[in-house]
C-alpha atoms as a PDB file:
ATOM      1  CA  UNK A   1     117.543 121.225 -80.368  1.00  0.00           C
ATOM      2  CA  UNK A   2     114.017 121.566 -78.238  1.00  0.00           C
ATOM      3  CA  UNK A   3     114.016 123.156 -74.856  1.00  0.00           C
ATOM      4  CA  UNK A   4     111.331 122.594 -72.135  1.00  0.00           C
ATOM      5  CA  UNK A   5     110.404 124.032 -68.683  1.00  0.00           C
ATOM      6  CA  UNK A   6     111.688 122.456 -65.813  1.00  0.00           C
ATOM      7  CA  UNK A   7     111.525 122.980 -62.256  1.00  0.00           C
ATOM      8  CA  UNK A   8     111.150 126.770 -63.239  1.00  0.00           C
ATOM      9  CA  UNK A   9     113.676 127.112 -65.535  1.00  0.00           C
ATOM     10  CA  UNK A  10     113.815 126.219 -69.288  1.00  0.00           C
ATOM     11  CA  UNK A  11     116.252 122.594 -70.015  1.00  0.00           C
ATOM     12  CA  UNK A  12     117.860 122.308 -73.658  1.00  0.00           C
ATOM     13  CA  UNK A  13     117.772 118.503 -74.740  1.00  0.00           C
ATOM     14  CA  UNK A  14     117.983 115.880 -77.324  1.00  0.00           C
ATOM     15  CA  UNK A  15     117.337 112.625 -78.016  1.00  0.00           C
ATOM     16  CA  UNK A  16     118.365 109.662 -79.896  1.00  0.00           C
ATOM     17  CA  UNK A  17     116.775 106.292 -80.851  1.00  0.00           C
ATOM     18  CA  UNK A  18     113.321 104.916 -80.786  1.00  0.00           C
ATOM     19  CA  UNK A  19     111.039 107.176 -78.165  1.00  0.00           C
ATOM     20  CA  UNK A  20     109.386 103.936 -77.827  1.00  0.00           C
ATOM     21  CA  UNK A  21     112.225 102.149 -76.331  1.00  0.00           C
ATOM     22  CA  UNK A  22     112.872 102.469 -72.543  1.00  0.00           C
ATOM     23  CA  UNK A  23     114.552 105.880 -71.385  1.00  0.00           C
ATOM     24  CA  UNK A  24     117.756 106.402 -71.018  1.00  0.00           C
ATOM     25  CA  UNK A  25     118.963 109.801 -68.964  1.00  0.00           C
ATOM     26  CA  UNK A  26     122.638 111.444 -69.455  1.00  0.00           C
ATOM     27  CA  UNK A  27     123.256 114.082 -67.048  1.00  0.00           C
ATOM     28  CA  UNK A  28     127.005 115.577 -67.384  1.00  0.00           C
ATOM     29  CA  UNK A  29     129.231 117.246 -65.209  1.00  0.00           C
ATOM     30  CA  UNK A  30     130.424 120.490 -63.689  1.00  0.00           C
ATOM     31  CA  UNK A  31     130.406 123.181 -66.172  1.00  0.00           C
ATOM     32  CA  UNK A  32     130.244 120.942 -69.438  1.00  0.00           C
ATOM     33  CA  UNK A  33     127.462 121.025 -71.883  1.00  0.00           C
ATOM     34  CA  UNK A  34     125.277 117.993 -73.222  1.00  0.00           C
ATOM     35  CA  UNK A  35     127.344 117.994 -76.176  1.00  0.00           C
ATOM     36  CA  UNK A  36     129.996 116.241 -73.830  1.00  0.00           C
ATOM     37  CA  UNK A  37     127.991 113.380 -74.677  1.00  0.00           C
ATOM     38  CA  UNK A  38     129.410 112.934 -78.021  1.00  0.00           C
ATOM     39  CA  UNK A  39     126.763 111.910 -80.376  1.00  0.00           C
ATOM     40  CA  UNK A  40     128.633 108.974 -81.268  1.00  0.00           C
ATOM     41  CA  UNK A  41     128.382 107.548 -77.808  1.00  0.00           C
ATOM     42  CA  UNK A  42     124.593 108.616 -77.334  1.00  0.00           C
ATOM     43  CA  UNK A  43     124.094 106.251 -80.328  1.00  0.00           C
ATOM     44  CA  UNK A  44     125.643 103.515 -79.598  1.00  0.00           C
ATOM     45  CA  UNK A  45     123.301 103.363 -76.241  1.00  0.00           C
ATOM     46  CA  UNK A  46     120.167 103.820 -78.691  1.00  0.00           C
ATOM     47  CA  UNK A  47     121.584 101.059 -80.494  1.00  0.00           C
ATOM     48  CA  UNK A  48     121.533  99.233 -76.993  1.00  0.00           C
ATOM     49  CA  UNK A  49     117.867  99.427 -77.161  1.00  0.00           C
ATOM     50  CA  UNK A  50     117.444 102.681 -75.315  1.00  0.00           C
ATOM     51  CA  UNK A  51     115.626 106.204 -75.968  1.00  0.00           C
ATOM     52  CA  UNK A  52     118.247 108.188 -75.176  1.00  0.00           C
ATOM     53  CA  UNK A  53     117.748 111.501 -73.546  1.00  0.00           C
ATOM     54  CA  UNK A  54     120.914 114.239 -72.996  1.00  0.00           C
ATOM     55  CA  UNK A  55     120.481 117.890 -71.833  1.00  0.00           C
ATOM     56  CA  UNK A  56     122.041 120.895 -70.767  1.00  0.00           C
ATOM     57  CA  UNK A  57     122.191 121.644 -66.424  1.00  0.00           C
ATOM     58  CA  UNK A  58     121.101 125.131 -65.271  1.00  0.00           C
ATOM     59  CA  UNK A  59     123.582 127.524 -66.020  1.00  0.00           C
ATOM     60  CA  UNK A  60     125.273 125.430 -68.775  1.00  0.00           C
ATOM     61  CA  UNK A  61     125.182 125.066 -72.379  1.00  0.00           C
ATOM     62  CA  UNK A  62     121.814 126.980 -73.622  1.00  0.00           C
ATOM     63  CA  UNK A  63     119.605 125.936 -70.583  1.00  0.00           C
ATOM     64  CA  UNK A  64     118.812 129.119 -68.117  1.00  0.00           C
ATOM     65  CA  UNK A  65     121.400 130.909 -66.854  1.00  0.00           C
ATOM     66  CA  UNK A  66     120.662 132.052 -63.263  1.00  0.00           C
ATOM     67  CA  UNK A  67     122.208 135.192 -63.990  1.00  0.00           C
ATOM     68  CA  UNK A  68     119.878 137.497 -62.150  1.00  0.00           C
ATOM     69  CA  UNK A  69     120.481 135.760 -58.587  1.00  0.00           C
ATOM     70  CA  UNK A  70     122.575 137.633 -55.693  1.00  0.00           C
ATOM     71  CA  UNK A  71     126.299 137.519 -56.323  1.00  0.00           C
ATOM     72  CA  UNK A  72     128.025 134.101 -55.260  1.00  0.00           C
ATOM     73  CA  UNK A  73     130.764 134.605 -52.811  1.00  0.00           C
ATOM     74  CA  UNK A  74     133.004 131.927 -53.699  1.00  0.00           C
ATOM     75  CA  UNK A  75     135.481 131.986 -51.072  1.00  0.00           C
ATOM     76  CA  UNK A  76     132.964 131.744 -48.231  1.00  0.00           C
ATOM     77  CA  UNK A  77     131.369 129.278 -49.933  1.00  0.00           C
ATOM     78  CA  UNK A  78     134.533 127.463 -49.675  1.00  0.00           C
ATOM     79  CA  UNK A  79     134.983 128.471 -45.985  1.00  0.00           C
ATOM     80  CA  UNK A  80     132.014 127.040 -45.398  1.00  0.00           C
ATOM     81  CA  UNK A  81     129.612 129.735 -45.709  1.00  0.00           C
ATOM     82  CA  UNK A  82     126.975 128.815 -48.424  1.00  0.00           C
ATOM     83  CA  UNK A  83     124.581 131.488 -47.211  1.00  0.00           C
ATOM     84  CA  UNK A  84     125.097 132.661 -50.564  1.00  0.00           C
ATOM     85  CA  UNK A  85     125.225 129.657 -52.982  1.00  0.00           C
ATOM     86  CA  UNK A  86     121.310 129.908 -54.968  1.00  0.00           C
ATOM     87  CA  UNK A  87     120.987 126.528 -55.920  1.00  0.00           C
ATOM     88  CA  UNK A  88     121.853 122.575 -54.377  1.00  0.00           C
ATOM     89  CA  UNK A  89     122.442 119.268 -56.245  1.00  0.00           C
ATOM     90  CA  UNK A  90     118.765 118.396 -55.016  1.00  0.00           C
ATOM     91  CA  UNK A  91     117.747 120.593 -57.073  1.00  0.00           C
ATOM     92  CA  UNK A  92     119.575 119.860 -60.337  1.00  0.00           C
ATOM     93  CA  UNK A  93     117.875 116.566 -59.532  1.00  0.00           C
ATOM     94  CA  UNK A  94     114.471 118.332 -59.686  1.00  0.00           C
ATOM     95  CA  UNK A  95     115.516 119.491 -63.103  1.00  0.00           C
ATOM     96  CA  UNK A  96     115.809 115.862 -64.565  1.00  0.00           C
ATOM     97  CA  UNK A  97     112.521 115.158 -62.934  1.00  0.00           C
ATOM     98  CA  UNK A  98     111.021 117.987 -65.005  1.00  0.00           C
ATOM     99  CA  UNK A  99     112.404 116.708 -67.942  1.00  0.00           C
ATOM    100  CA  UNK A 100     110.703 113.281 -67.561  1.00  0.00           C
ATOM    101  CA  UNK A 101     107.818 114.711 -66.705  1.00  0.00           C
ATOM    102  CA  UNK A 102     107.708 117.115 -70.338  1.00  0.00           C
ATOM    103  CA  UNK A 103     108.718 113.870 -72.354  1.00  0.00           C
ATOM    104  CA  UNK A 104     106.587 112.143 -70.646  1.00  0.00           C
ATOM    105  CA  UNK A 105     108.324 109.606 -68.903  1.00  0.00           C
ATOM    106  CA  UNK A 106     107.511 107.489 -65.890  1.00  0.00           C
ATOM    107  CA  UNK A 107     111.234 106.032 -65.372  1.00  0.00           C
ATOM    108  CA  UNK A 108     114.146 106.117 -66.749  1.00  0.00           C
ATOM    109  CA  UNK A 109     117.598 104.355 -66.816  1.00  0.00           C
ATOM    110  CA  UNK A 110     119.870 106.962 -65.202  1.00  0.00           C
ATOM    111  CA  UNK A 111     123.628 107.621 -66.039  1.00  0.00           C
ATOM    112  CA  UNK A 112     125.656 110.441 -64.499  1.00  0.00           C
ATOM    113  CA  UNK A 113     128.926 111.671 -65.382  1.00  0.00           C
ATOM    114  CA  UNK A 114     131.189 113.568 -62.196  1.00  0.00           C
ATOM    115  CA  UNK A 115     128.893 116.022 -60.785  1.00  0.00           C
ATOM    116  CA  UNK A 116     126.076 114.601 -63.203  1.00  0.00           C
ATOM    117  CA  UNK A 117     127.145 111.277 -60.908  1.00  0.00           C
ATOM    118  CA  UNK A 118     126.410 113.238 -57.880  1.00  0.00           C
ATOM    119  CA  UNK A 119     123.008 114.490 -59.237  1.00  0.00           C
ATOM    120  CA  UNK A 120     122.099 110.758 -60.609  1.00  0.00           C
ATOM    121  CA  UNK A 121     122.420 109.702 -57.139  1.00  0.00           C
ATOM    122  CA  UNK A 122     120.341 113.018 -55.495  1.00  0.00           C
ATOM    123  CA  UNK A 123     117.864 112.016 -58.107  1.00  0.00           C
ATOM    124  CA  UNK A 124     117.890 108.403 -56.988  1.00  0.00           C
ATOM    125  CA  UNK A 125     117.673 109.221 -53.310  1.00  0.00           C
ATOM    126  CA  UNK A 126     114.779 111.912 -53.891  1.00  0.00           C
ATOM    127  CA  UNK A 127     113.134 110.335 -56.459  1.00  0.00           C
ATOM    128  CA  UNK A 128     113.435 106.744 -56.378  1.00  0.00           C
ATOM    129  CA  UNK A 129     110.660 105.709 -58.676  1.00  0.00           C
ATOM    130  CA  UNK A 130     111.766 107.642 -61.311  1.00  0.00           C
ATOM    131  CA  UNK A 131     115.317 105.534 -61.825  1.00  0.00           C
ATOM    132  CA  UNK A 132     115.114 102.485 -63.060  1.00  0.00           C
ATOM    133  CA  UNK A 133     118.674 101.703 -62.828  1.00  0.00           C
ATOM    134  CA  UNK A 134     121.459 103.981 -62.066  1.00  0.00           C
ATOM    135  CA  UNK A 135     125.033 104.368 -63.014  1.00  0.00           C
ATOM    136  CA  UNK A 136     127.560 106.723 -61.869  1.00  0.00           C
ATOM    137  CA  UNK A 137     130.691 107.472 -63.616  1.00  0.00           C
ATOM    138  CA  UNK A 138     133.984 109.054 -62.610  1.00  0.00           C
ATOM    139  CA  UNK A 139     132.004 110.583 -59.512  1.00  0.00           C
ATOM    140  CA  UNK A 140     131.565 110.332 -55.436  1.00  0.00           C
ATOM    141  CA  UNK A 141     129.620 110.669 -52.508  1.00  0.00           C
ATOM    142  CA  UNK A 142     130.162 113.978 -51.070  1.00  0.00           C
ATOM    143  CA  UNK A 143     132.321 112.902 -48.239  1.00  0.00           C
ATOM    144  CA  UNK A 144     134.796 114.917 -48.443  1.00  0.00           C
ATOM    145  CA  UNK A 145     137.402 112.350 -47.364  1.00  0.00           C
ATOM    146  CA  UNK A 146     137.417 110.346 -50.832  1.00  0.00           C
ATOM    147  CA  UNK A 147     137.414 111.153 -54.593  1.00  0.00           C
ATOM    148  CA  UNK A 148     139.817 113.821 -53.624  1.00  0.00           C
ATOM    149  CA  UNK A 149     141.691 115.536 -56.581  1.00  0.00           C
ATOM    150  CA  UNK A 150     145.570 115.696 -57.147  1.00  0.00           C
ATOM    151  CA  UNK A 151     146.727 119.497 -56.706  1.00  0.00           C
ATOM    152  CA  UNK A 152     147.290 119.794 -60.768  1.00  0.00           C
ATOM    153  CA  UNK A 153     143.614 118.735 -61.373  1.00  0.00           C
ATOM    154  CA  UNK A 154     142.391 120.924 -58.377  1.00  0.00           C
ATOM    155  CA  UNK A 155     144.627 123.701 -60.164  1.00  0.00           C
ATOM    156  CA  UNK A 156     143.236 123.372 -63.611  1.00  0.00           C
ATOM    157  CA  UNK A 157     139.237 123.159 -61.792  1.00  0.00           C
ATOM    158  CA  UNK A 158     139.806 126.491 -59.646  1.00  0.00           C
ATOM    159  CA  UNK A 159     141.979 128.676 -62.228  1.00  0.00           C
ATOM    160  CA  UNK A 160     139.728 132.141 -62.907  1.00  0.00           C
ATOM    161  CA  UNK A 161     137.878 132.715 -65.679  1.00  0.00           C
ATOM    162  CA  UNK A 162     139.890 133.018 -69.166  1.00  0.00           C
ATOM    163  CA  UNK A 163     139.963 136.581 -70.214  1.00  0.00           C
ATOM    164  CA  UNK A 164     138.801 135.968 -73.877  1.00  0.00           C
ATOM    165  CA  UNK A 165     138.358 133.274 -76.462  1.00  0.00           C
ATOM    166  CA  UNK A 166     141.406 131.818 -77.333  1.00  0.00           C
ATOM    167  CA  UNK A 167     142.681 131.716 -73.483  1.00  0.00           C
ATOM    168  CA  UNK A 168     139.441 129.657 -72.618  1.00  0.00           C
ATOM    169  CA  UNK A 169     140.083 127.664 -75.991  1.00  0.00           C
ATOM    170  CA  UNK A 170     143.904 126.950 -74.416  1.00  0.00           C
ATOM    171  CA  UNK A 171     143.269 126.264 -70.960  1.00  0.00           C
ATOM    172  CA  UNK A 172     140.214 124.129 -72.176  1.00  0.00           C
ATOM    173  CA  UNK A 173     142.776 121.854 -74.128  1.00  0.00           C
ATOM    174  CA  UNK A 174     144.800 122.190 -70.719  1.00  0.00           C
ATOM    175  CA  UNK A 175     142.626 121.184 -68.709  1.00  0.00           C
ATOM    176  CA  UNK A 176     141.310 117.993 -70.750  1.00  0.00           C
ATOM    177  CA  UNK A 177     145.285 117.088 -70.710  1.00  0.00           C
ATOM    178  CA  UNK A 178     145.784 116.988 -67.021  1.00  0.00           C
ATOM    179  CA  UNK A 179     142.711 115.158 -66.107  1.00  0.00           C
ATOM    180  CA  UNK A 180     142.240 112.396 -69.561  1.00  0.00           C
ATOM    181  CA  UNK A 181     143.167 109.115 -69.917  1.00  0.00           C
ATOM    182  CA  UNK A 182     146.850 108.078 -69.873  1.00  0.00           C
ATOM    183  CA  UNK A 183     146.344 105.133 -71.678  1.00  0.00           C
ATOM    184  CA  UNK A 184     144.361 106.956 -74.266  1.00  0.00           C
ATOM    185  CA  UNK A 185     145.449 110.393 -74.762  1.00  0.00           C
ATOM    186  CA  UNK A 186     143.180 112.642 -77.111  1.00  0.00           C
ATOM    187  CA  UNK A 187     145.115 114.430 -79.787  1.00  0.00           C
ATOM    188  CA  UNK A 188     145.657 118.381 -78.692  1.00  0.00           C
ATOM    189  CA  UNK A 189     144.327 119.738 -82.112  1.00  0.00           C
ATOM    190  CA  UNK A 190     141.311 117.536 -81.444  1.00  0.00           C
ATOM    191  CA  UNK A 191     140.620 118.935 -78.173  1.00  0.00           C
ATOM    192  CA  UNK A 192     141.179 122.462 -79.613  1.00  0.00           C
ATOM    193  CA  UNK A 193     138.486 121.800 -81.570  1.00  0.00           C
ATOM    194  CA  UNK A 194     136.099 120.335 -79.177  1.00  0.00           C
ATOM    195  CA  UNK A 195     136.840 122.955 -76.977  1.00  0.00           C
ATOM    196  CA  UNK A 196     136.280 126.035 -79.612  1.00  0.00           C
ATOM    197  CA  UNK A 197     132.307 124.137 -80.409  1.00  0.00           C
ATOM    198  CA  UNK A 198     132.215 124.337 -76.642  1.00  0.00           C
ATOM    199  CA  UNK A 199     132.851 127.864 -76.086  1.00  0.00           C
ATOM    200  CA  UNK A 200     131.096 129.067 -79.602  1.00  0.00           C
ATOM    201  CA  UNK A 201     128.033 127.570 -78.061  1.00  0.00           C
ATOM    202  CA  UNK A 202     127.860 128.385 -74.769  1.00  0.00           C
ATOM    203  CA  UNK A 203     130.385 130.067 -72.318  1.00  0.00           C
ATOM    204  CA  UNK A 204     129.329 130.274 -68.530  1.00  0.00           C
ATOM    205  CA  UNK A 205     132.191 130.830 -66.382  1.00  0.00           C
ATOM    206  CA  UNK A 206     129.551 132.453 -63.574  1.00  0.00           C
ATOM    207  CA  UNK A 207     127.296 128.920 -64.011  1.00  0.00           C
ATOM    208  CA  UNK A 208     129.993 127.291 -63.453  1.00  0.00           C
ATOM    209  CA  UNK A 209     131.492 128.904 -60.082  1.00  0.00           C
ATOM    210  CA  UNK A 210     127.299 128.319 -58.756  1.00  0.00           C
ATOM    211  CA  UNK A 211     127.510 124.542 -60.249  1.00  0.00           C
ATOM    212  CA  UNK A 212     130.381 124.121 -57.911  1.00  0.00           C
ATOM    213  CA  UNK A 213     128.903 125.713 -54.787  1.00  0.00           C
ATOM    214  CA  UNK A 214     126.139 123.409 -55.601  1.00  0.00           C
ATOM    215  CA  UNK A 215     128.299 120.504 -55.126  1.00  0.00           C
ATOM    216  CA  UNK A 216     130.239 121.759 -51.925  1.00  0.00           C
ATOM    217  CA  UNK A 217     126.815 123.104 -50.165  1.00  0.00           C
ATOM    218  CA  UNK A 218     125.406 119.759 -50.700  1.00  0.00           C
ATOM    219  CA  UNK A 219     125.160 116.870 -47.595  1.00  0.00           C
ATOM    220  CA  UNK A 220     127.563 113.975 -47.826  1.00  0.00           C
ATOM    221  CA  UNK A 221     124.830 111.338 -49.696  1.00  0.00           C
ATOM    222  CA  UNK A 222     126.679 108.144 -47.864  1.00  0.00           C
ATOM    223  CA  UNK A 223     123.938 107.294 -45.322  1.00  0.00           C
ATOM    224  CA  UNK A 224     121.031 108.084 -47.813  1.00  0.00           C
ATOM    225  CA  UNK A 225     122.880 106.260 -50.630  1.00  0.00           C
ATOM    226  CA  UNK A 226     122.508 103.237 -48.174  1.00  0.00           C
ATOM    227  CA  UNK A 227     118.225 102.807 -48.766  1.00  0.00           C
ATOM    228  CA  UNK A 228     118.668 102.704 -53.272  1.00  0.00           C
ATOM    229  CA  UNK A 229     117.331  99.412 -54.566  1.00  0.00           C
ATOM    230  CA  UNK A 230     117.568 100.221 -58.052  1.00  0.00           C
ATOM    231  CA  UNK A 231     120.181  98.072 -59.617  1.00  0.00           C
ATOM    232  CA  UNK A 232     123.429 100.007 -59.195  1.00  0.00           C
ATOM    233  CA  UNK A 233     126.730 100.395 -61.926  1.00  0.00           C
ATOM    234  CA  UNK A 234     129.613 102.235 -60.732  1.00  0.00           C
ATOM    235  CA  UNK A 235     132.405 103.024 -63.483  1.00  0.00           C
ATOM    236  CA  UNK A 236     135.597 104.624 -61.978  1.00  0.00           C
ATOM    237  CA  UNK A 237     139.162 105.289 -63.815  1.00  0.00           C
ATOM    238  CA  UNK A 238     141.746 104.022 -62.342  1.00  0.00           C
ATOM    239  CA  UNK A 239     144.416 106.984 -63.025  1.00  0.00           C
ATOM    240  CA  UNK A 240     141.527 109.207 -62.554  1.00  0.00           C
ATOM    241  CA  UNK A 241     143.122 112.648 -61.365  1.00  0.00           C
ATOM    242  CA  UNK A 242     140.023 114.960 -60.385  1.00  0.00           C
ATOM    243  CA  UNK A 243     137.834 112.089 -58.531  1.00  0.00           C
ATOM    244  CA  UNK A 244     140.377 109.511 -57.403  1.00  0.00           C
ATOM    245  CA  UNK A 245     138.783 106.186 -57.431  1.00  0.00           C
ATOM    246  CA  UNK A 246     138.122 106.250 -53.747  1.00  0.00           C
ATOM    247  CA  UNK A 247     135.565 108.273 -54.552  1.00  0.00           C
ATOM    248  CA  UNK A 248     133.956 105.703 -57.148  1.00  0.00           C
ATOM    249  CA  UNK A 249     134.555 103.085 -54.447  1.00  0.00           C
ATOM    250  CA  UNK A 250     132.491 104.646 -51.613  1.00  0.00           C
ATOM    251  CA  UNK A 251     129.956 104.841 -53.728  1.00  0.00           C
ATOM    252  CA  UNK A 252     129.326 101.742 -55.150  1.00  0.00           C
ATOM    253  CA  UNK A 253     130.440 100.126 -50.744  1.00  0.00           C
ATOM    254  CA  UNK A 254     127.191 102.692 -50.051  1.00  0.00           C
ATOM    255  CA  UNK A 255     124.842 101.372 -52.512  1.00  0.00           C
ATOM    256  CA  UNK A 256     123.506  97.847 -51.652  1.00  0.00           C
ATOM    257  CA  UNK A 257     124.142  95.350 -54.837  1.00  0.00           C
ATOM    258  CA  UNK A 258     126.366  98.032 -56.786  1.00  0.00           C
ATOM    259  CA  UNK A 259     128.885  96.813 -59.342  1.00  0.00           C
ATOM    260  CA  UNK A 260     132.062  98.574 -59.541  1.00  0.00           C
ATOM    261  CA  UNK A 261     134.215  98.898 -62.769  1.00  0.00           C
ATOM    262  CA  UNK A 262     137.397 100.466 -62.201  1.00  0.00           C
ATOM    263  CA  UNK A 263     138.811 101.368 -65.636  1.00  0.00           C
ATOM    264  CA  UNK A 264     142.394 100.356 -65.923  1.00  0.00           C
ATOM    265  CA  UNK A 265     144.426 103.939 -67.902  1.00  0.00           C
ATOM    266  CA  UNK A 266     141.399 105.580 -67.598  1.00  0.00           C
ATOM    267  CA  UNK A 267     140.933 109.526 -65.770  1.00  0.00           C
ATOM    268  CA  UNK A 268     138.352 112.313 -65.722  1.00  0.00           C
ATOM    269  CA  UNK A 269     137.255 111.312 -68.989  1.00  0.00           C
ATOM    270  CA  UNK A 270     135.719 109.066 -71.355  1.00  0.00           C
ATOM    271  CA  UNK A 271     137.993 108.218 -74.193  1.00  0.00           C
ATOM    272  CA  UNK A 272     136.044 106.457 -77.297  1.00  0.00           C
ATOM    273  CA  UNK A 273     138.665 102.963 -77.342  1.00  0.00           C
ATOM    274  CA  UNK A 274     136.720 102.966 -73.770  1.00  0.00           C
ATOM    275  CA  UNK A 275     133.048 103.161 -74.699  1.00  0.00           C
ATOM    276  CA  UNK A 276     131.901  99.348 -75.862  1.00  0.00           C
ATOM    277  CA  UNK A 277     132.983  98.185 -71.871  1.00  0.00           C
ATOM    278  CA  UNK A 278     131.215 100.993 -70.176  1.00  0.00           C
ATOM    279  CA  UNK A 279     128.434 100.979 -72.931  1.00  0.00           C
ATOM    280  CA  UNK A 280     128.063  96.921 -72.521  1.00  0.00           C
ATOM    281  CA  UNK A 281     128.266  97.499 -68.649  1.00  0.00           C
ATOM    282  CA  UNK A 282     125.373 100.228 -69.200  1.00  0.00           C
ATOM    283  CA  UNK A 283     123.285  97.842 -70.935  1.00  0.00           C
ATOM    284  CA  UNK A 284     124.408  95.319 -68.200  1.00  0.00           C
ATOM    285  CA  UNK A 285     122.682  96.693 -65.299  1.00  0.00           C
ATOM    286  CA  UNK A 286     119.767  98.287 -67.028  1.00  0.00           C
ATOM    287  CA  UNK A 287     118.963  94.271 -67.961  1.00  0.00           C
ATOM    288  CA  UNK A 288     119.180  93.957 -64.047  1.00  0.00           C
ATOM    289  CA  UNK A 289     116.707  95.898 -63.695  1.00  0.00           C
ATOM    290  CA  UNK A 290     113.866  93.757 -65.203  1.00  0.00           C
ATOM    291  CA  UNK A 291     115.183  91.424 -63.536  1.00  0.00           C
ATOM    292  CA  UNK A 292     114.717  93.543 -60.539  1.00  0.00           C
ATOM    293  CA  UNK A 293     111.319  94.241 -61.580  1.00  0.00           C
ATOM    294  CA  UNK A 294     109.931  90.862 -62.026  1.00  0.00           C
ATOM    295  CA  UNK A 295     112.233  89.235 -58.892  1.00  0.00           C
ATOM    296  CA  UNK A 296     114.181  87.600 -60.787  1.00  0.00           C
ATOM    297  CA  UNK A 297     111.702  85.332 -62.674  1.00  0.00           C
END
C-alpha cells in the first residue's frame, strides 16, 4: 500500500474505484487500522460511484508511530490533566487534510467511524471546504453527558495491554463480542482471524492509550457542530454498547439538516447483513450534496 506525508508525519492509504470519480474519505476509530474497512465494503462505495480513499491514523496500523514523544500519563489525563497528552482530534483532522492535499483533492465526501466520527466532524468544523458531505457512524460529540459506554464495554476499552500474541488475539475476539451487533453476531473463529491480520500487521498498544487522550483532551464539538452546512448523515446502532445512541443523537440535534439512522440490533460495529442500508444512506446524502451545491436546482 503507498504512504504519504501528512501534517508531519507519514499516512499509509489505499484506494478503490475510479480516481476520477468524486472522493470518498474513511477515517476509522480508536486504535483500529484501515483494514477495519473491509475491502468488501470499500467496494461496494466505489461501486456507488465514489473514489474511495481509507488510511491508517497516527499511531495505528503502519502510519507513524509517535513513539519518541514524552511519556503519556494516562491517569492524569483521565483526571483531567492533559498537560501530557502530545496530540488532539484537531489534529488527526489535519492529517486527512494532508492526505487530500498529496492525492490531490479539493473535497471529499467524508465518513467517520467512532473516534474517526469525532475526527470527521473536527475536520468538518476546521476545514469546512474540504467536506463535501459528512457522515458519522457509531460516534458523538464530546459532551461527556451522552454516547456514554455500559461498564462491560468501558471494561473491555480500558483493560492493559495484552502481554503477548495470543492474549491480544483473545481479548481482541473479546472485545469485538461485547461491543457487536446482537442481531448479527460475527462467528468467534472469524474474529480470531481478523484479529490475528490485525495484530500481524500492526500492534500499537502505546498509539492507542495517546489516540484516547486525544479524544478526552479534546473540547465538547456541540456549539461548533452548530455552523456545518455540508449535508449531514448520522448512522447510530441501536444496542450500541460503547457509544450509546445518545451520543449519535446529539450529534445529528447539533448539526443543522442532519439525518439520523438508528440501526435497529446493531452495536459498536458494522456487521456486513448491515452494509447495503448504511452504504445506500452513504450514497444518499453525498447526492444531497449536489443538490446542496447547485441550491437545489
Amino acid at each position: 500500500m503507498p504512504r504519504t506525508p501528512s501534517n508531519g508525519i507519514e499516512l499509509e492509504y489505499d484506494t478503490f474505484g475510479d480516481p476520477d470519480r468524486p472522493a470518498l474519505l474513511l477515517i476509522m476509530g480508536l486504535g483500529a487500522q484501515m483494514t477495519a474497512w473491509r475491502p468488501e465494503f470499500c467496494r461496494s462505495l466505489a461501486d456507488r460511484g465514489f473514489h474511495v480513499i481509507r488510511y491508517d491514523n497516527r499511531d495505528s496500523g503502519l502510519s507513524t508511530a509517535l513513539d519518541e514523544v514524552p511519556p503519556l500519563d494516562i491517569r492524569a489525563v483521565l483526571a483531567g490533566d492533559t498537560s501530557t497528552v502530545p496530540y488532539r482530534l484537531a489534529d488527526m483532522a489535519r492529517d486527512a487534510v494532508g492526505l487530500l492535499d498529496a492525492l490531490g483533492v479539493e473535497a471529499a465526501h467524508v465518513v467517520g467511524a467512532s473516534m474517526g466520527g469525532m475526527i470527521a466532524q473536527q475536520l468538518v468544523i476546521d476545514h469546512p471546504d474540504r467536506v463535501r458531505s459528512l457522515c458519522s457512524i457509531m460516534s458523538t460529540t464530546g459532551d461527556r453527558s451522552v454516547g456514554r459506554a455500559t461498564p462491560e464495554a468501558l471494561a473491555v476499552l480500558v483493560a492493559p495491554p495484552a502481554r503477548d500474541r495470543e492474549e491480544a488475539v483473545e481479548r481482541a475476539v473479546r472485545s469485538a463480542t461485547v461491543l457487536g451487533s446482537p442481531a448479527h453476531p460475527v462467528p468467534p473463529e472469524e474474529l480470531r482471524e481478523r484479529a490475528a491480520a490485525a495484530h500481524d500487521r500492526s500492534h500499537r498498544p502505546a498509539g492507542f492509550a495517546r489516540q484516547y487522550a486525544a479524544i478526552l483532551a479534546s473540547p465538547d464539538r456541540t456549539p461548533l457542530l452548530r455552523s456545518v452546512t455540508a449535508p449531514t448523515l448520522v448512522v447510530h446502532g441501536a444496542e450500541d454498547p460503547l457509544v450509546d445512541r445518545s451520543g449519535g443523537e446529539a450529534t445529528a440535534a447539533a448539526i443543522p439538516g442532519a439525518e439520523l439512522l438508528v440501526v435497529p440490533g446493531m452495536g459498536h460495529d458494522l456487521p456486513e447483513p448491515l452494509w447495503p442500508p448504511i452504504v445506500d444512506a452513504i450514497a444518499r446524502n453525498a447526492a444531497r450534496a449536489a443538490d446542496h451545491a447547485t441550491g437545489g436546482l
